[in-house]
PDB file of N, CA and C in Angstrom:
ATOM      1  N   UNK A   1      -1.838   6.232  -7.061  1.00  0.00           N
ATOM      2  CA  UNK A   1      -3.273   6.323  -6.886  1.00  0.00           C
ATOM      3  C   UNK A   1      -3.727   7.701  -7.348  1.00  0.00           C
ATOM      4  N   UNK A   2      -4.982   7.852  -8.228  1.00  0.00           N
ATOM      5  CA  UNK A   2      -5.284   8.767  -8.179  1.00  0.00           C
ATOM      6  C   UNK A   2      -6.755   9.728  -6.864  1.00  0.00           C
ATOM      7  N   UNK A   3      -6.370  10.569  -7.277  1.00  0.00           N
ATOM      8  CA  UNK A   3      -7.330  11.403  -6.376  1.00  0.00           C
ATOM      9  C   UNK A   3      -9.114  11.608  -7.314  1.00  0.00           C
ATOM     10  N   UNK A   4      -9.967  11.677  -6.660  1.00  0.00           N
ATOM     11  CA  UNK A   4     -11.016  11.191  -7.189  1.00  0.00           C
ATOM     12  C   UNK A   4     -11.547  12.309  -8.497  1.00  0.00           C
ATOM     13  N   UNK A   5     -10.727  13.472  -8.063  1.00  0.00           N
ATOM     14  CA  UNK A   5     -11.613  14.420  -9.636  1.00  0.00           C
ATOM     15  C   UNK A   5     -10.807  14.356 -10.888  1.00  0.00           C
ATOM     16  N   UNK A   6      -9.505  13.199 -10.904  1.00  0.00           N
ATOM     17  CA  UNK A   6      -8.803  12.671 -11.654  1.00  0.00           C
ATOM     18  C   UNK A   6      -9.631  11.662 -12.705  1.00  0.00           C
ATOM     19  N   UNK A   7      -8.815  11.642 -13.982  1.00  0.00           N
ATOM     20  CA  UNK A   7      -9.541  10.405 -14.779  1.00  0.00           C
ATOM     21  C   UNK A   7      -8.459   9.400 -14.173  1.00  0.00           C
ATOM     22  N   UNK A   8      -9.025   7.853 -14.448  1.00  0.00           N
ATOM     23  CA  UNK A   8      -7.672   7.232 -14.282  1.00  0.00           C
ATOM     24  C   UNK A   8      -7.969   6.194 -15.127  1.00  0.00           C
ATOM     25  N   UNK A   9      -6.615   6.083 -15.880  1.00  0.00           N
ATOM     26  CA  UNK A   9      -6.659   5.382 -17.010  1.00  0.00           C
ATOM     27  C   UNK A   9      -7.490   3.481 -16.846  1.00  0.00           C
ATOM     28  N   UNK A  10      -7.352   3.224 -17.914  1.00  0.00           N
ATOM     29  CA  UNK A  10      -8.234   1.559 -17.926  1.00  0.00           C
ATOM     30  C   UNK A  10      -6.519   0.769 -17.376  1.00  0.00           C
ATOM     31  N   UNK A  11      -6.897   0.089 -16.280  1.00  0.00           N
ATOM     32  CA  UNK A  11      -5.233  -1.039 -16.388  1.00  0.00           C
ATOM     33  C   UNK A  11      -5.656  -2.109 -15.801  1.00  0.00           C
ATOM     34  N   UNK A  12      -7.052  -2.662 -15.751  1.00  0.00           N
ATOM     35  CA  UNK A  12      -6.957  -3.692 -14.702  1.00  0.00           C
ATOM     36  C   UNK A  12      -8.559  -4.499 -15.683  1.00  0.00           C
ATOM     37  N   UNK A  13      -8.948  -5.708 -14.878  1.00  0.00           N
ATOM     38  CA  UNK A  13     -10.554  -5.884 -15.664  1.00  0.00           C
ATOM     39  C   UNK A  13     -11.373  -5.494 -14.939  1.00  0.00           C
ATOM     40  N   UNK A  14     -11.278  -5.342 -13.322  1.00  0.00           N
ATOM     41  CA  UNK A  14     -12.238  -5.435 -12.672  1.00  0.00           C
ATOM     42  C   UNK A  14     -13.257  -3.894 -12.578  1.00  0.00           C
ATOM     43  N   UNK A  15     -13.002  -2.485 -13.639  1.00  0.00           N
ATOM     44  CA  UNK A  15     -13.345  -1.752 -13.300  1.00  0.00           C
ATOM     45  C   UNK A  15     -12.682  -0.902 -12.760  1.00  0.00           C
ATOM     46  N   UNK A  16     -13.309   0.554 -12.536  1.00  0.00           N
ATOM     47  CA  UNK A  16     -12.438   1.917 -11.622  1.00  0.00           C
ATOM     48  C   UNK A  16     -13.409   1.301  -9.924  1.00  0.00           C
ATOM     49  N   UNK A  17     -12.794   1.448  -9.093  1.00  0.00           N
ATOM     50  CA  UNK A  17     -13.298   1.496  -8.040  1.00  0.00           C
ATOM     51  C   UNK A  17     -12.884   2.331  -6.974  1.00  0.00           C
ATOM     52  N   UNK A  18     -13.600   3.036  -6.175  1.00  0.00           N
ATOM     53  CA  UNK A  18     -12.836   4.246  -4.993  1.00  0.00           C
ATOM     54  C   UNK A  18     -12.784   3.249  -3.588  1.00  0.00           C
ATOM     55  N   UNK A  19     -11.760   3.708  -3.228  1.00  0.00           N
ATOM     56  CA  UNK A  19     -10.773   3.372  -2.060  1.00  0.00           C
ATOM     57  C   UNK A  19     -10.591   4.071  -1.661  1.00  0.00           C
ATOM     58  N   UNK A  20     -10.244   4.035   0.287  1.00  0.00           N
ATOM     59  CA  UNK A  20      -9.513   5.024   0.736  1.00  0.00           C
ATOM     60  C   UNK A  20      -8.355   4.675   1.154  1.00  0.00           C
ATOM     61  N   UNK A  21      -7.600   4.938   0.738  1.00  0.00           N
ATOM     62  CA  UNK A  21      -5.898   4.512   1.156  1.00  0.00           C
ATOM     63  C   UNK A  21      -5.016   5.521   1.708  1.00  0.00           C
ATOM     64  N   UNK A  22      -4.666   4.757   2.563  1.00  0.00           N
ATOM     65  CA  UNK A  22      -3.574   6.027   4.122  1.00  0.00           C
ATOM     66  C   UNK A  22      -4.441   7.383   4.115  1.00  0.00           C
ATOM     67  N   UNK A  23      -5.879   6.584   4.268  1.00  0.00           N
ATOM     68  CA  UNK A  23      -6.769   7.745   4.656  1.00  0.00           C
ATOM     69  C   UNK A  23      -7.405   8.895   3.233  1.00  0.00           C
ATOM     70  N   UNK A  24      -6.970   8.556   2.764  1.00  0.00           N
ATOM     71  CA  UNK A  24      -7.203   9.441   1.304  1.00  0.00           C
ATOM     72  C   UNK A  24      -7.988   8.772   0.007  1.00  0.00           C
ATOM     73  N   UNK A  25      -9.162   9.372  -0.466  1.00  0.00           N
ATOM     74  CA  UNK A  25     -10.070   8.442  -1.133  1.00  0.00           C
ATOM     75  C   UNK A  25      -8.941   8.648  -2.394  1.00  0.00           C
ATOM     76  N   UNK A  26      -9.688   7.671  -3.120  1.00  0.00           N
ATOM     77  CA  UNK A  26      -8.738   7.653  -4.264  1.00  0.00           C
ATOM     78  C   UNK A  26      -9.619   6.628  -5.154  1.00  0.00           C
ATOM     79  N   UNK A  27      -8.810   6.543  -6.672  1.00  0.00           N
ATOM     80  CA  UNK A  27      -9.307   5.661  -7.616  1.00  0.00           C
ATOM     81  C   UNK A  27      -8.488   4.561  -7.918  1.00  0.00           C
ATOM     82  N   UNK A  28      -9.084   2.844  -8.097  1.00  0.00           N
ATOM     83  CA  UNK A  28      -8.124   2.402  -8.606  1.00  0.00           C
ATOM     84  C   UNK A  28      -8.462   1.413  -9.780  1.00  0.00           C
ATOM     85  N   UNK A  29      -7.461   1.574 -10.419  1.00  0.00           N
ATOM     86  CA  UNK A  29      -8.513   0.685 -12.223  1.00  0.00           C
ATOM     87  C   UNK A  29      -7.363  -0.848 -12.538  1.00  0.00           C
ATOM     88  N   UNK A  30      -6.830  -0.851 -11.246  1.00  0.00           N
ATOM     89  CA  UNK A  30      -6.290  -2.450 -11.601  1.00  0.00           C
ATOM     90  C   UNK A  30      -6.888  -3.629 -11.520  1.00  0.00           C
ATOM     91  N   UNK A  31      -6.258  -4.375 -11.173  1.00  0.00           N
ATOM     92  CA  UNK A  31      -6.692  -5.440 -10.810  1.00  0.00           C
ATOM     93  C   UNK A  31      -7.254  -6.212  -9.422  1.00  0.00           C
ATOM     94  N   UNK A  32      -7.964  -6.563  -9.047  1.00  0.00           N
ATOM     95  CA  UNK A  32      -8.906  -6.398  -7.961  1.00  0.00           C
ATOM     96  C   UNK A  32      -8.203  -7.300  -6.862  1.00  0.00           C
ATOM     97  N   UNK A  33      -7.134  -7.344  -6.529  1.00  0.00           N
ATOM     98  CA  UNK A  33      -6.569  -7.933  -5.075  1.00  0.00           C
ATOM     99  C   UNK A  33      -5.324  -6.879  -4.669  1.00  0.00           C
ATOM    100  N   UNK A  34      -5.262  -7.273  -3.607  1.00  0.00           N
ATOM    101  CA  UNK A  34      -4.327  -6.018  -2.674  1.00  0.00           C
ATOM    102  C   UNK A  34      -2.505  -6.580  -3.746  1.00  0.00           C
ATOM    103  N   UNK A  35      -2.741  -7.244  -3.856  1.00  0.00           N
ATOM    104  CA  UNK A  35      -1.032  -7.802  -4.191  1.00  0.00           C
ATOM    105  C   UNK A  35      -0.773  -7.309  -5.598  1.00  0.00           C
ATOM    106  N   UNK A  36      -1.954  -6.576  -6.599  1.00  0.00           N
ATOM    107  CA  UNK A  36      -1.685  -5.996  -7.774  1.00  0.00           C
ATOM    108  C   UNK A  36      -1.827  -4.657  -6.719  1.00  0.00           C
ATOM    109  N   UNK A  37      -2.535  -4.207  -6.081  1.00  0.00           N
ATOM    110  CA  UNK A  37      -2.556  -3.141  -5.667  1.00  0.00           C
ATOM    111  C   UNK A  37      -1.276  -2.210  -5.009  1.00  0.00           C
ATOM    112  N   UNK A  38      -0.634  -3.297  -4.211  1.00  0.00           N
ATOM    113  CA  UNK A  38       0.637  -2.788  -3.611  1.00  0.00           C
ATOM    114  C   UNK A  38       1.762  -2.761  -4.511  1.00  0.00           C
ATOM    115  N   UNK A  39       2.071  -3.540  -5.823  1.00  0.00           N
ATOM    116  CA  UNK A  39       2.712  -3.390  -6.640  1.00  0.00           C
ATOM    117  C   UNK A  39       2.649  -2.151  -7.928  1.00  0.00           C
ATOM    118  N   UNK A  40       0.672  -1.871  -7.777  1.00  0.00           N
ATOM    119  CA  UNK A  40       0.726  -0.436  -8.611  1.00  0.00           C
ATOM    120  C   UNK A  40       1.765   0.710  -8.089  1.00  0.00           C
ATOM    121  N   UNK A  41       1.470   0.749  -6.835  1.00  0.00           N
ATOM    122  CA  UNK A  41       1.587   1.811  -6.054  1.00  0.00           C
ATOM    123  C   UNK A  41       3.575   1.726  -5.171  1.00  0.00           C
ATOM    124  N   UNK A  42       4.047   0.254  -5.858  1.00  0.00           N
ATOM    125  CA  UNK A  42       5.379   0.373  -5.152  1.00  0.00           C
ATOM    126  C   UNK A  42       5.657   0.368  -4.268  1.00  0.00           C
ATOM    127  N   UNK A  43       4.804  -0.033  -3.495  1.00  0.00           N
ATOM    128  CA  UNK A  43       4.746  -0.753  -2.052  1.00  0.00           C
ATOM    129  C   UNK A  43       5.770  -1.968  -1.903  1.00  0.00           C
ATOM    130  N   UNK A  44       6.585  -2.346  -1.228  1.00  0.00           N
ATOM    131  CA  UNK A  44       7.392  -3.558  -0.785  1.00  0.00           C
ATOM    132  C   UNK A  44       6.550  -4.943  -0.169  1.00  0.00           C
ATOM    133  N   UNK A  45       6.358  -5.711  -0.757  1.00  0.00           N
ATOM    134  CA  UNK A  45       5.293  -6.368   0.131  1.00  0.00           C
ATOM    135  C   UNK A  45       6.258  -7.431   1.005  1.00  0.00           C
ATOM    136  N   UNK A  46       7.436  -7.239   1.007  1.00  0.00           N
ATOM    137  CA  UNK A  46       8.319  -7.764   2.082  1.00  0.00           C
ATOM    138  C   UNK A  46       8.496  -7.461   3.191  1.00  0.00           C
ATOM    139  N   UNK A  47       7.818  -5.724   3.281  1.00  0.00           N
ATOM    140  CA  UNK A  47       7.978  -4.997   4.793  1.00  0.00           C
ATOM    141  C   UNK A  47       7.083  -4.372   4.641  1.00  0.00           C
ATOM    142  N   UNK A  48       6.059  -4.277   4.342  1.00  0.00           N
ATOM    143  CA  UNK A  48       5.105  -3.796   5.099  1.00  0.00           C
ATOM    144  C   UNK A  48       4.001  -4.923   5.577  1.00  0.00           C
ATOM    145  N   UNK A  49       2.815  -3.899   6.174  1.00  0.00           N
ATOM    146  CA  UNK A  49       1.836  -4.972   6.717  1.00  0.00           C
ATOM    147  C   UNK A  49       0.396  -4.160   6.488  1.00  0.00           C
ATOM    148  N   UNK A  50      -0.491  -4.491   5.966  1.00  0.00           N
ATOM    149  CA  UNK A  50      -1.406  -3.992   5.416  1.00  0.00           C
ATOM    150  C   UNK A  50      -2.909  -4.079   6.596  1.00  0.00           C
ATOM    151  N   UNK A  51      -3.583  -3.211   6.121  1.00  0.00           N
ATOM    152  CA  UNK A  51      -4.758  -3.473   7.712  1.00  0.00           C
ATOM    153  C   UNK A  51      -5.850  -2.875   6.396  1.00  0.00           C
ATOM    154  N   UNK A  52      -6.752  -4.115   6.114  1.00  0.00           N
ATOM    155  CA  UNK A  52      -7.796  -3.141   5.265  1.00  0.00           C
ATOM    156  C   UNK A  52      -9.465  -3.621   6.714  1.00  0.00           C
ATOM    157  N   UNK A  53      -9.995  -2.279   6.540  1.00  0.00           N
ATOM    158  CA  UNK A  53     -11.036  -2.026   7.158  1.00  0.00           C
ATOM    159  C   UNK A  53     -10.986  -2.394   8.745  1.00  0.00           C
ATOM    160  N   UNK A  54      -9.947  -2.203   8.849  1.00  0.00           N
ATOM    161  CA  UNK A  54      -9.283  -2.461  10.649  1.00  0.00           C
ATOM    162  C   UNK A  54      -8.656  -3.590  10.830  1.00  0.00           C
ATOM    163  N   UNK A  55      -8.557  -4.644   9.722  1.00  0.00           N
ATOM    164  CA  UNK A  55      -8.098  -5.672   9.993  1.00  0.00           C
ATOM    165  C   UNK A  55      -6.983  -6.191   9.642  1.00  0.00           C
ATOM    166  N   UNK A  56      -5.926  -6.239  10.447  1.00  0.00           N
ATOM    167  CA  UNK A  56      -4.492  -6.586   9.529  1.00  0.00           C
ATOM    168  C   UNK A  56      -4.291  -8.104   9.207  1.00  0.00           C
ATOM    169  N   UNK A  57      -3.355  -7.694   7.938  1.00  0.00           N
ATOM    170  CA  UNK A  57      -3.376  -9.216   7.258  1.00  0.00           C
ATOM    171  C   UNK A  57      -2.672  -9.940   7.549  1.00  0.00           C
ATOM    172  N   UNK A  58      -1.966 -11.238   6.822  1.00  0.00           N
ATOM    173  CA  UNK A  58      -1.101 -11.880   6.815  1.00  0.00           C
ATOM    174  C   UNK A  58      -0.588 -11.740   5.682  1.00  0.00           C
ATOM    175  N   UNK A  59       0.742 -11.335   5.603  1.00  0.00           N
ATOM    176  CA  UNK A  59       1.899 -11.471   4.248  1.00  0.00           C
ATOM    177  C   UNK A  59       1.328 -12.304   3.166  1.00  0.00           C
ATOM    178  N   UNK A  60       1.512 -13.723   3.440  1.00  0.00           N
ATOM    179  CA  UNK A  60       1.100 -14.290   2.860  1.00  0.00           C
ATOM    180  C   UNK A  60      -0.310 -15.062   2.302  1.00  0.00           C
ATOM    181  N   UNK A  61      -0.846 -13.609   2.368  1.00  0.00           N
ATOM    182  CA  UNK A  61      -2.338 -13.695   2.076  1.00  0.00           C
ATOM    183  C   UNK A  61      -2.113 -12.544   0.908  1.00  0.00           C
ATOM    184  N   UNK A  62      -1.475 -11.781   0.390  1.00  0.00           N
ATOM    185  CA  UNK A  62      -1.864 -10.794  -0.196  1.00  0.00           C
ATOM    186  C   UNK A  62      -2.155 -10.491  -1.666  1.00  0.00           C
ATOM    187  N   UNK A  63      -2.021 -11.971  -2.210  1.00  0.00           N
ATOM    188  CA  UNK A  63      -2.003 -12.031  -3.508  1.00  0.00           C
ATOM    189  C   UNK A  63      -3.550 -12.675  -4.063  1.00  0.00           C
ATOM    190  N   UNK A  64      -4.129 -13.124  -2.236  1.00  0.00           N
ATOM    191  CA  UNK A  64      -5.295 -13.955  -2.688  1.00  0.00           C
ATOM    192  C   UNK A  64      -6.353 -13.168  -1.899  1.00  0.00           C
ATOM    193  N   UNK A  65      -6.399 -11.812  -1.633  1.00  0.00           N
ATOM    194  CA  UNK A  65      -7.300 -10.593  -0.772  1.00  0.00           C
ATOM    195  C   UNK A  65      -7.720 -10.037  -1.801  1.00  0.00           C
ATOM    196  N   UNK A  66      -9.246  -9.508  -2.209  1.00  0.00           N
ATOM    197  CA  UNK A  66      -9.660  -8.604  -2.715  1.00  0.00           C
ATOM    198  C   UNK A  66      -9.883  -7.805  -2.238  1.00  0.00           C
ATOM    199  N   UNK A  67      -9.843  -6.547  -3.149  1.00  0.00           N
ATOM    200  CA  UNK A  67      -9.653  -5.266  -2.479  1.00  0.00           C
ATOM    201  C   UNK A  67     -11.092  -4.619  -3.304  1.00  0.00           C
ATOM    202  N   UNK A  68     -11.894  -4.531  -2.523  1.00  0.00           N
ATOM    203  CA  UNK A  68     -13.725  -3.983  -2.661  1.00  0.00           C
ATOM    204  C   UNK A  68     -13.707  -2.506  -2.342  1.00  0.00           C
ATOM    205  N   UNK A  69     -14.487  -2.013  -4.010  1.00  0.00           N
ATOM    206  CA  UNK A  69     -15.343  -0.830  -3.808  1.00  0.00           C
ATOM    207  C   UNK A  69     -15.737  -0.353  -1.984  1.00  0.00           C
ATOM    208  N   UNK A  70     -14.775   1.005  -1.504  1.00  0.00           N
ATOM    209  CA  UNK A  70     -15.007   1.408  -0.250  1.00  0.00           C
ATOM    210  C   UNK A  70     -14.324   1.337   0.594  1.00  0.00           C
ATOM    211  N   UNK A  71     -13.383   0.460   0.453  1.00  0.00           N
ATOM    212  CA  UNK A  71     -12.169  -0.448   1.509  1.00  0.00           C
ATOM    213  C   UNK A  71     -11.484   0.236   1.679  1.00  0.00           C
ATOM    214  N   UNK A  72     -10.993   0.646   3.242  1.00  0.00           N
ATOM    215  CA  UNK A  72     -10.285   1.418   3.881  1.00  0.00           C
ATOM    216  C   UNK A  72      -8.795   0.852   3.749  1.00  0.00           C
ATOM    217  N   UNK A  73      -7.736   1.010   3.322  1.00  0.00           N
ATOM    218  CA  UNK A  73      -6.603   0.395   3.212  1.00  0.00           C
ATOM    219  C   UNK A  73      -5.767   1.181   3.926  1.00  0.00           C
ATOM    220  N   UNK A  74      -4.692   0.628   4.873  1.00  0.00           N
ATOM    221  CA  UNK A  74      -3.625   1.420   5.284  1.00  0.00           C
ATOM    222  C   UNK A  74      -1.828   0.739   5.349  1.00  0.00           C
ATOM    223  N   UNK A  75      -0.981   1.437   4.685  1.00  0.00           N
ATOM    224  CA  UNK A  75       0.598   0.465   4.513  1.00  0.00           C
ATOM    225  C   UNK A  75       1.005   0.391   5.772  1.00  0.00           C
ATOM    226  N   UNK A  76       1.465   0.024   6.474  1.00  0.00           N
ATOM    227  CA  UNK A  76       1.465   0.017   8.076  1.00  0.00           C
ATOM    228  C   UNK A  76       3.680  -0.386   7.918  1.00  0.00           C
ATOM    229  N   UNK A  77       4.158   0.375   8.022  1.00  0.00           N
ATOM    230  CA  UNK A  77       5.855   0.197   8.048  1.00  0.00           C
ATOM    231  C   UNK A  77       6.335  -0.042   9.168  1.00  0.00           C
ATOM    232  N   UNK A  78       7.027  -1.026  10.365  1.00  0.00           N
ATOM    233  CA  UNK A  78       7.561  -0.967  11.722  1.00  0.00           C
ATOM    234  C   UNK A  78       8.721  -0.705  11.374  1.00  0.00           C
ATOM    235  N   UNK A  79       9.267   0.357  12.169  1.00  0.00           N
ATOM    236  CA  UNK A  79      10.894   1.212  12.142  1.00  0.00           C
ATOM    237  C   UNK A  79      11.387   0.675  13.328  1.00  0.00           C
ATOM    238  N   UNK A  80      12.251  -0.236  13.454  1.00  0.00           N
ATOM    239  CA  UNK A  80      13.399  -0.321  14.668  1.00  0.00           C
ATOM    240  C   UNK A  80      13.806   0.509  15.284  1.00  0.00           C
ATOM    241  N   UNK A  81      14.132   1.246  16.510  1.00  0.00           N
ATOM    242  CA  UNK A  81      15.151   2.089  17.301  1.00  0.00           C
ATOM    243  C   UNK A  81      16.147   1.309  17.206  1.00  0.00           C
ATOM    244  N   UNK A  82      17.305   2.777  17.844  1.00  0.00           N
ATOM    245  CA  UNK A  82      18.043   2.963  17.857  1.00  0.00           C
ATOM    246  C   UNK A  82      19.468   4.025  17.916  1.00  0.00           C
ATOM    247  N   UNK A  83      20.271   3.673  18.572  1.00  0.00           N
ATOM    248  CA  UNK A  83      21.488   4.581  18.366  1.00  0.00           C
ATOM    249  C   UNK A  83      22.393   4.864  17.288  1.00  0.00           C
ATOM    250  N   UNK A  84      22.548   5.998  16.204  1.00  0.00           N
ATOM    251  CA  UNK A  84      22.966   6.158  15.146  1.00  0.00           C
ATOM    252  C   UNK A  84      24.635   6.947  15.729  1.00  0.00           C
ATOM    253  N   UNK A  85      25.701   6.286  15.810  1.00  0.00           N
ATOM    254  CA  UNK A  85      26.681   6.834  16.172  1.00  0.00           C
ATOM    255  C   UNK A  85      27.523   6.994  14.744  1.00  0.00           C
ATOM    256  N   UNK A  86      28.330   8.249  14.691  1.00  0.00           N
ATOM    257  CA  UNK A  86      28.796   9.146  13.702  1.00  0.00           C
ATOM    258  C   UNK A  86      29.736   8.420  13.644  1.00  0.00           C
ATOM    259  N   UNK A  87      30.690   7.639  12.556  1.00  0.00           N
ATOM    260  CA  UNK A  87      32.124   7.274  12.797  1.00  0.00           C
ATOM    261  C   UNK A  87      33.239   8.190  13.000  1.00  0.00           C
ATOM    262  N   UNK A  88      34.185   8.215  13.321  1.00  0.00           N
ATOM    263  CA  UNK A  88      35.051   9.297  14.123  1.00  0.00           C
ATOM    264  C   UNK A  88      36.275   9.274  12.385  1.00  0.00           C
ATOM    265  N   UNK A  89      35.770  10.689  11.733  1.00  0.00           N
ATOM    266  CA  UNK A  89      36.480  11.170  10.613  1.00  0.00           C
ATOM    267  C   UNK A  89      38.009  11.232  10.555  1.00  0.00           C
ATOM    268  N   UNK A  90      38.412  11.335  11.768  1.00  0.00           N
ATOM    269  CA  UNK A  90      39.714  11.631  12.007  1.00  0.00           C
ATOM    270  C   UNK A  90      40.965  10.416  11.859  1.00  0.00           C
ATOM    271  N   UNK A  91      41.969  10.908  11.189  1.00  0.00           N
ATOM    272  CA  UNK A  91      43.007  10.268  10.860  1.00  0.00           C
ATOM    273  C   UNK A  91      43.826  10.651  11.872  1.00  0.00           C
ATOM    274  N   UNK A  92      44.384   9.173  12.242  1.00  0.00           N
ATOM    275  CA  UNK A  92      45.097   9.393  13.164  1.00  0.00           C
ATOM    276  C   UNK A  92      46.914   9.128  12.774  1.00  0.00           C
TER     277      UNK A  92
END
């Protein structure tokens, strides 16, 4: 994504449009649904979970969501806990 006093190149039809994504305005000149969007940007759309304008999605919605001039977007990642135990180096 670029930052807004950036040019950003032509890659999409729908136009440059500003977004704010993980809080940060930005430009984007793709193609106008979240599922070109998360693939500009290398997003996994297998693990994450997306919330545009407070509202989180469904996975399998993301190829058919447009993503509108203004739209607050955020990648939302859930990390498991857990105990990370060291294996024991020693030869016995």
């Amino acid at each position: 994504m670029l930052e807004l006093n950036e040019s950003a190149p032509s890659r999409g039809s729908g136009g440059v449009i500003e977004l704010v994504v993980q809080g940060r305005p930005c430009l984007y000149d793709g193609d106008p649904d979240l599922g070109s969007l998360l693939e500009y940007r290398g997003e996994n759309s297998l693990y994450v979970n997306v919330r545009i304008n407070d509202e989180v999605l469904d996975q399998r919605d993301f190829e058919n969501v447009p993503v509108r001039e203004g739209d607050r977007i955020d990648f939302l990642y859930f990390m498991g806990g857990g105990l990370f135990v060291q294996p024991d180096r020693r030869r016995n």
